[in-house]
Structures are given as structure tokens and as C-alpha cells.
C-alpha atoms as a PDB file:
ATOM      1  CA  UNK A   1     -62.326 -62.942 -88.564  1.00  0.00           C
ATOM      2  CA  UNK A   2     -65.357 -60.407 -88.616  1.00  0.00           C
ATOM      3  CA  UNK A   3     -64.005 -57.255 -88.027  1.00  0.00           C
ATOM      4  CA  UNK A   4     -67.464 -56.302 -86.364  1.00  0.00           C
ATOM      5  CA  UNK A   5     -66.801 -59.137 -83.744  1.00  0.00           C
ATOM      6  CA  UNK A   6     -63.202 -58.157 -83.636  1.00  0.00           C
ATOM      7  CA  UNK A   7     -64.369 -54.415 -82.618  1.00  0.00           C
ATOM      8  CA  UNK A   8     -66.614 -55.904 -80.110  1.00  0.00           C
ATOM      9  CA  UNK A   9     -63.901 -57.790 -78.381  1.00  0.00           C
ATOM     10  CA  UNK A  10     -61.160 -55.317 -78.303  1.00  0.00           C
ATOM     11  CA  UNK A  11     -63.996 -52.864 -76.839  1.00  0.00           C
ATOM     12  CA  UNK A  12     -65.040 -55.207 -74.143  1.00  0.00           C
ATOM     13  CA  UNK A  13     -62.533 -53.962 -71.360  1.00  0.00           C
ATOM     14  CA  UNK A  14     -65.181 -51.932 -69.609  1.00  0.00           C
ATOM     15  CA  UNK A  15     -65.736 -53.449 -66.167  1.00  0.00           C
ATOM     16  CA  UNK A  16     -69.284 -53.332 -66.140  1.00  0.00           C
ATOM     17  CA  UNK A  17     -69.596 -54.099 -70.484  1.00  0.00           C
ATOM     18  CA  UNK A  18     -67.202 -57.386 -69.848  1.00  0.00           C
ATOM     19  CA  UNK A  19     -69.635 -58.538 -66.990  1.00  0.00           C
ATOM     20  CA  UNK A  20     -72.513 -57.894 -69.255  1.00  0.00           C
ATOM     21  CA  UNK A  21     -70.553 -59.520 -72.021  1.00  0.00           C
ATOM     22  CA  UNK A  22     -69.440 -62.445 -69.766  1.00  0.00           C
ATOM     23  CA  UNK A  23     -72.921 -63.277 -68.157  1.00  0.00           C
ATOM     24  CA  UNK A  24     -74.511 -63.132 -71.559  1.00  0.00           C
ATOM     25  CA  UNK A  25     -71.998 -65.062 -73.472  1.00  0.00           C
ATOM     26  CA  UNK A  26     -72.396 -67.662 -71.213  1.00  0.00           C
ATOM     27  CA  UNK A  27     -76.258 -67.891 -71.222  1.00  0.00           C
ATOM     28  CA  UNK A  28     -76.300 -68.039 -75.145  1.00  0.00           C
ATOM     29  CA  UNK A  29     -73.865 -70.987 -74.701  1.00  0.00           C
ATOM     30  CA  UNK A  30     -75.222 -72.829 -72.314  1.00  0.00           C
ATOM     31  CA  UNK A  31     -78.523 -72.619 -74.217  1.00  0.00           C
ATOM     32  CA  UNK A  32     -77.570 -73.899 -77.488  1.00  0.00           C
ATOM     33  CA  UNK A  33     -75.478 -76.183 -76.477  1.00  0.00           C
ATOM     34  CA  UNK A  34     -78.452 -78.014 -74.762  1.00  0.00           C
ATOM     35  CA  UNK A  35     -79.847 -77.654 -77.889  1.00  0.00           C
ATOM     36  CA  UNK A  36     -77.407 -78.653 -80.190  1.00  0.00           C
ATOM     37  CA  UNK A  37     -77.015 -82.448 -78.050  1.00  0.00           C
ATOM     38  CA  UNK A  38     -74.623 -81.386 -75.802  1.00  0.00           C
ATOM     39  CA  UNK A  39     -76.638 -81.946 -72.967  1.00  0.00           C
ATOM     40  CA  UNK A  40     -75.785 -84.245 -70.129  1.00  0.00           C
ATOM     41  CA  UNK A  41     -77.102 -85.425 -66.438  1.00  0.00           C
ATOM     42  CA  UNK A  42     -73.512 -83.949 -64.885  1.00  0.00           C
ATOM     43  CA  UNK A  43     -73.906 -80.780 -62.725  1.00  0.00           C
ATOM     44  CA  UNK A  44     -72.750 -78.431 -65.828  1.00  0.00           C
ATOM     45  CA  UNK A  45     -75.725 -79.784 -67.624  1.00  0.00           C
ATOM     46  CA  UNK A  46     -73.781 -79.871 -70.868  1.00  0.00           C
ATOM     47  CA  UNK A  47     -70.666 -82.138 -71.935  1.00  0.00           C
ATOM     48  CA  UNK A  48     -68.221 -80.012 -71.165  1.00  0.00           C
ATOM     49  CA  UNK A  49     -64.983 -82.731 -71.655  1.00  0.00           C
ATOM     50  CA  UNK A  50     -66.523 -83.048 -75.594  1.00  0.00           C
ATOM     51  CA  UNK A  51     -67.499 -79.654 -76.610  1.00  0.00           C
ATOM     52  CA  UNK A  52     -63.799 -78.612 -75.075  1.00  0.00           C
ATOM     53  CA  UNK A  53     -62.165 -81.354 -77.297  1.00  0.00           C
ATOM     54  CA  UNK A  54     -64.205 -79.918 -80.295  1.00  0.00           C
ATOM     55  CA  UNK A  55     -63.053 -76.357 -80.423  1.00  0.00           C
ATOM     56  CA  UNK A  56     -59.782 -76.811 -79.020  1.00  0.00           C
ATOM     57  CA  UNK A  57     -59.608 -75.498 -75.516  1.00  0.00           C
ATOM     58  CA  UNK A  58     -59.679 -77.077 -72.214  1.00  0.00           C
ATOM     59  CA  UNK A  59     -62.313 -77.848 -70.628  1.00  0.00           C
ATOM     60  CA  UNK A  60     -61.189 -75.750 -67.347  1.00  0.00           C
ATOM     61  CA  UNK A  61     -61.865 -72.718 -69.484  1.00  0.00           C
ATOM     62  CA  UNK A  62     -64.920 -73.667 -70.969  1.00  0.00           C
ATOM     63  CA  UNK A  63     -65.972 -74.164 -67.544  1.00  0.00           C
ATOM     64  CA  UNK A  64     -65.100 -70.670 -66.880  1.00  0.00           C
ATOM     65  CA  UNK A  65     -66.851 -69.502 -69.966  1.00  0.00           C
ATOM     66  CA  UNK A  66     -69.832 -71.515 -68.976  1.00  0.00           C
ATOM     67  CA  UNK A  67     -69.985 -69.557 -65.696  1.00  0.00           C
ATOM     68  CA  UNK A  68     -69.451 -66.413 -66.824  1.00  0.00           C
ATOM     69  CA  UNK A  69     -66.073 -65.944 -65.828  1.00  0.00           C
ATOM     70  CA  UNK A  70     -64.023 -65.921 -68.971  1.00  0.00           C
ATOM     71  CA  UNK A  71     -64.982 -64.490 -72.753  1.00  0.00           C
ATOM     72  CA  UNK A  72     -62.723 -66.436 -75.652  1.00  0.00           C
ATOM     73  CA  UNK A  73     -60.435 -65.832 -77.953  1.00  0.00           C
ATOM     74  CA  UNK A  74     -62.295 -65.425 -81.486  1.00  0.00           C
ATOM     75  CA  UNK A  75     -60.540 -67.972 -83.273  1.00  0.00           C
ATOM     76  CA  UNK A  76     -63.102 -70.039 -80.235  1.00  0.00           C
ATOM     77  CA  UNK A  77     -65.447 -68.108 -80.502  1.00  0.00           C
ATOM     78  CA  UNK A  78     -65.879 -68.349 -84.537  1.00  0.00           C
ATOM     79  CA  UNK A  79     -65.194 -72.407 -83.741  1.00  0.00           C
ATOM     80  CA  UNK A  80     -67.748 -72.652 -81.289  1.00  0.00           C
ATOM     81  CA  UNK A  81     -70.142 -70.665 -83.740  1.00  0.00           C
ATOM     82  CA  UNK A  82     -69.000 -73.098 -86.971  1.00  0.00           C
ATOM     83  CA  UNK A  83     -69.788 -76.587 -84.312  1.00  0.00           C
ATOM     84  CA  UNK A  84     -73.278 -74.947 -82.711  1.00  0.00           C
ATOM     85  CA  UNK A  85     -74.283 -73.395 -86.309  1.00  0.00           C
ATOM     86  CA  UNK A  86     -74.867 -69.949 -84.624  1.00  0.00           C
ATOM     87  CA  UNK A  87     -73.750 -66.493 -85.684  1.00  0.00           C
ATOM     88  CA  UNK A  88     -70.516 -65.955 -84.367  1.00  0.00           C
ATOM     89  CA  UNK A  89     -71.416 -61.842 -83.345  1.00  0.00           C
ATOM     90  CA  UNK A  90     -74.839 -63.341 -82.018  1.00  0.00           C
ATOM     91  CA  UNK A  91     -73.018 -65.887 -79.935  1.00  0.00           C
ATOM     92  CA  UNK A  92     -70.551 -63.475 -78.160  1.00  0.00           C
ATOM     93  CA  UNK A  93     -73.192 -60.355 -77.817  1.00  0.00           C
ATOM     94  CA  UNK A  94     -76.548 -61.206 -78.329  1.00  0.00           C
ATOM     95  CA  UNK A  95     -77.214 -59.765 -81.827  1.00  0.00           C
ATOM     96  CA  UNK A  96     -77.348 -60.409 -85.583  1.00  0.00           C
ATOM     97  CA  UNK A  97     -75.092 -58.905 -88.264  1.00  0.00           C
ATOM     98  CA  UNK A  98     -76.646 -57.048 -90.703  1.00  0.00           C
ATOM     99  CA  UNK A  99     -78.203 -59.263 -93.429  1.00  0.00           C
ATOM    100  CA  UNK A 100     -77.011 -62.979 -91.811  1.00  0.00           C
ATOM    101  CA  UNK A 101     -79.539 -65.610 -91.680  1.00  0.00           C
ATOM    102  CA  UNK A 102     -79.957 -68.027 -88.815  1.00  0.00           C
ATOM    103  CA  UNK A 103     -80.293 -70.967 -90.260  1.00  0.00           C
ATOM    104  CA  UNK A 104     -81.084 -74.313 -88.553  1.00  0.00           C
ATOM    105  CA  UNK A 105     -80.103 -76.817 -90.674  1.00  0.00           C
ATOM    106  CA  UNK A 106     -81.146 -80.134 -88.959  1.00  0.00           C
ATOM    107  CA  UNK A 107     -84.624 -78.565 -88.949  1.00  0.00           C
ATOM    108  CA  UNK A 108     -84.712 -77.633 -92.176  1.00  0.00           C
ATOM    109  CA  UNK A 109     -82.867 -81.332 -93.443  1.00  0.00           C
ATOM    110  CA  UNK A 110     -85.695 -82.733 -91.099  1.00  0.00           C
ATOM    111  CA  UNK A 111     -88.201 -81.321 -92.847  1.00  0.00           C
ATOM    112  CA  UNK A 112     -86.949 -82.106 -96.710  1.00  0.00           C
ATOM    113  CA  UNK A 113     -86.621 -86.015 -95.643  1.00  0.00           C
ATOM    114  CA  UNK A 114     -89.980 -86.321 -93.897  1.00  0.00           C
ATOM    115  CA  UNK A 115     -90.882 -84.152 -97.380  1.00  0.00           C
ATOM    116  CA  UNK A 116     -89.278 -86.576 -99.720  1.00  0.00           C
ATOM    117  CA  UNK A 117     -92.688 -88.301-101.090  1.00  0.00           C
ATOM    118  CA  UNK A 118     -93.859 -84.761-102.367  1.00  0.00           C
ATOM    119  CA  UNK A 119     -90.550 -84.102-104.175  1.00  0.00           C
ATOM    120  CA  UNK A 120     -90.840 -88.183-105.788  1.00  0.00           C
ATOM    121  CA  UNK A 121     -93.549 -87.917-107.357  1.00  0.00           C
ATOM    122  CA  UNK A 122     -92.837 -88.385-111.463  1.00  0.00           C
ATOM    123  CA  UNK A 123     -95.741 -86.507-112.701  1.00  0.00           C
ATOM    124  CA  UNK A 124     -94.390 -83.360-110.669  1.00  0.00           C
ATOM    125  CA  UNK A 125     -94.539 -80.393-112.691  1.00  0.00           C
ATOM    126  CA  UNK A 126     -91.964 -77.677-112.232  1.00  0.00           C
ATOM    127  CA  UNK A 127     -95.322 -75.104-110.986  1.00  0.00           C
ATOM    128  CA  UNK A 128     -96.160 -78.142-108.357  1.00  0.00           C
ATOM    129  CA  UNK A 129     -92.139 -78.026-107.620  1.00  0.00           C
ATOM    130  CA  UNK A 130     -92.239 -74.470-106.426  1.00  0.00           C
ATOM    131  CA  UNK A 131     -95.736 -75.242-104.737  1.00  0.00           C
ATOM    132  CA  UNK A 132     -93.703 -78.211-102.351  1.00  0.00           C
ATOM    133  CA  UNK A 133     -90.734 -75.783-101.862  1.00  0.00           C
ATOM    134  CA  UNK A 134     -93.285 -73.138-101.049  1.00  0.00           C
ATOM    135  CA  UNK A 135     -95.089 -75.306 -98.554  1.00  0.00           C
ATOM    136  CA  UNK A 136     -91.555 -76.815 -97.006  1.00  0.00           C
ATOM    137  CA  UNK A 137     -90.262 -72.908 -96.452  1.00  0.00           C
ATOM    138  CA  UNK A 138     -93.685 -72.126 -94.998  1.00  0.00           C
ATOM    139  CA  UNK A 139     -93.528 -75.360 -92.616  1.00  0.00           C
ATOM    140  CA  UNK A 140     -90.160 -74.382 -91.553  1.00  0.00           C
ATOM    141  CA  UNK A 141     -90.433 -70.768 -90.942  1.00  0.00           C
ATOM    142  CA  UNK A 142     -94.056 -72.248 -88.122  1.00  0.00           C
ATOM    143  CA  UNK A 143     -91.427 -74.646 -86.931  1.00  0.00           C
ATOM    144  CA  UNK A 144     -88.463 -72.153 -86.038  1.00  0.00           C
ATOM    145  CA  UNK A 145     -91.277 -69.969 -84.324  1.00  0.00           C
ATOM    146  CA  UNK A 146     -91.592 -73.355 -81.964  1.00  0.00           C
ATOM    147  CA  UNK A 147     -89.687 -73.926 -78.937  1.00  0.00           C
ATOM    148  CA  UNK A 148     -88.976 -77.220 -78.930  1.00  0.00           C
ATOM    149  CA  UNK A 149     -86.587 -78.248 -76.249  1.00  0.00           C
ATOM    150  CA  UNK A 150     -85.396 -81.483 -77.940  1.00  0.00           C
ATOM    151  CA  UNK A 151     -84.793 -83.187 -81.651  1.00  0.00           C
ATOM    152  CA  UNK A 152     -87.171 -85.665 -81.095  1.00  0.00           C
ATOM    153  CA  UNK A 153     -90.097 -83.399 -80.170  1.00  0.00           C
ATOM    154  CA  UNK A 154     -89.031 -80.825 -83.669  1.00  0.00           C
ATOM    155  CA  UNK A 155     -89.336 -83.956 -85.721  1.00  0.00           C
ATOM    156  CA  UNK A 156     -92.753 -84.907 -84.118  1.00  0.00           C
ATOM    157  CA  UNK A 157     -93.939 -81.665 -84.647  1.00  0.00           C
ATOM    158  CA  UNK A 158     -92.645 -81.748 -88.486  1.00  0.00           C
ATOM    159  CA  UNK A 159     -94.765 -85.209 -89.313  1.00  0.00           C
ATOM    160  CA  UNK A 160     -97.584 -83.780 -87.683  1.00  0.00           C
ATOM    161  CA  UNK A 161     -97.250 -80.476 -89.723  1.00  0.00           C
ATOM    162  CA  UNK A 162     -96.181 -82.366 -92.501  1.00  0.00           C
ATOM    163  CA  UNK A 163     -99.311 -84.442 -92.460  1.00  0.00           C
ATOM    164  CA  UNK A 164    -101.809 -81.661 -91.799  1.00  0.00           C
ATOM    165  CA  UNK A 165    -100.163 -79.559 -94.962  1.00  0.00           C
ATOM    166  CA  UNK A 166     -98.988 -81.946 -96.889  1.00  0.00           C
ATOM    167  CA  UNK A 167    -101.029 -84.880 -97.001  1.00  0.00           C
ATOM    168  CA  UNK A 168     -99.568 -86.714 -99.471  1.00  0.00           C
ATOM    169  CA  UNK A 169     -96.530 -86.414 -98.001  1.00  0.00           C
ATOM    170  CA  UNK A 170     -97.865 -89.953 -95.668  1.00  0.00           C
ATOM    171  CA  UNK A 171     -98.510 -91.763 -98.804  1.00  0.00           C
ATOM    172  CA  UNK A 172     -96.079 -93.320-100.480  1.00  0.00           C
END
């Protein structure tokens, strides 16, 4: 475990810190696991039985979690932030470690299929190579900058980008 997080935690007994802490937590949460596919109709708005099953912990105390009630354990908190692909230290307070990189992988795996004609191309030289990956980071780094509340609507937004950068990425 981080010893940064670990710090954070043990240092959280402060009334008025652990109801910051809480009521923060839980926002982060709630938000990215909406956006991770988590989301449901039910008055939680987020599959609470599944996500519970997941990491290991009921799904009583993820409720409390989820409302702010509760913080977890970091062995949950380092398994919610390995399922939801977050920084664990983000996750529980809100900020970055030093020198960690966000990454969101579906996005960026989204991107590099839709790519996939650029990269197939035989007479690809190594110089047109770096070109593609150049374009892909640069396509990627717009798309992050988008708030895009579902999957669906990132990948429309990566053909369209994809076909207004790359345009022989749409021929085959």
C-alpha cells in the first residue's frame, strides 16, 4: 500500500477532515462508477450488489460509502481503484500523486481499433509510424478534455475525430 494514502487515512480522524473526506470520497465514487458501467435505473443510480461483489465488501457498506457515511479500508480502497482504473490517492482525497498518469484505457484501446487501418498499411514507413502514433496521442489527449457521459457517445466522438484527422483511417 502507498504510504502517502496510508498517511492520509491514519490522519483522517479529524471530525470536520473525515466529513470532508467522507462527502468527497463518495462523490468521486459515485461519479466514476457511472462512468465506468456501473450505472443502473435503481435509486443508488449505480449497481451497488455488483461493484460490492467485485471488491469484496458488502454491499451495506458500500451503501454507506456511497452516502458519505463510511471511508474504507485501503486494501478497498486500492481494489476499488485497480476495478474503476483510478488513482487510488485521487479516489480517496481528490488529488494526484506526484508523477502518476491517469490513464483511460478503454479510450485510448478505442481509439487504436477505430485507428487500425492507419497502422495496416504495408508501405508504412517507420517516420509515417511515429506520424499515426503522433496523431492517435494527439486525438486522445482532445478526447480526455471531452466530457462524455457514456461509452457510446466517446466512441462516436473518436470516428468522427478519427475521420476529420485521419482520413484514411475510413478507407480500408
Amino acid at each position: 500500500m502507498d504510504v502517502e494514502l496510508s498517511k492520509l487515512i491514519n490522519n483522517a480522524s479529524d471530525t470536520k477532515i473525515f466529513h470532508w473526506l467522507r462527502s468527497g470520497f463518495s462523490s468521486r465514487l459515485n461519479k466514476v462508477l457511472v462512468e465506468s458501467g456501473y450505472e443502473t435505473t435503481k435509486p443508488m443510480r449505480v449497481d451497488v450488489a455488483r461493484f460490492a461483489r467485485e471488491i469484496g465488501c458488502s454491499a451495506t457498506m458500500l451503501r454507506r460509502y456511497l452516502n458519505g457515511l463510511a471511508l474504507p479500508s485501503e486494501q478497498i480502497i486500492e481494489r476499488m481503484a485497480a476495478l474503476l482504473n483510478v488513482d487510488p490517492v485521487w479516489l480517496f482525497c481528490g488529488r494526484h500523486e506526484e508523477g502518476s498518469v491517469n490513464l483511460d484505457q478503454k479510450l485510448l484501446k478505442t481509439i487504436l481499433y477505430q485507428s487500425h487501418p492507419c497502422f495496416a498499411k504495408p508501405e508504412l514507413s517507420y517516420e509515417g509510424f511515429c506520424q499515426e502514433i503522433d496523431r492517435v496521442f494527439t486525438i486522445y489527449e482532445q478526447l480526455r478534455k471531452i466530457d462524455a457521459t457514456t461509452e457510446l457517445e466517446k466512441e462516436k466522438f473518436v470516428s468522427w475525430m478519427l475521420s476529420n484527422m485521419i482520413p484514411s483511417s475510413t478507407s480500408t
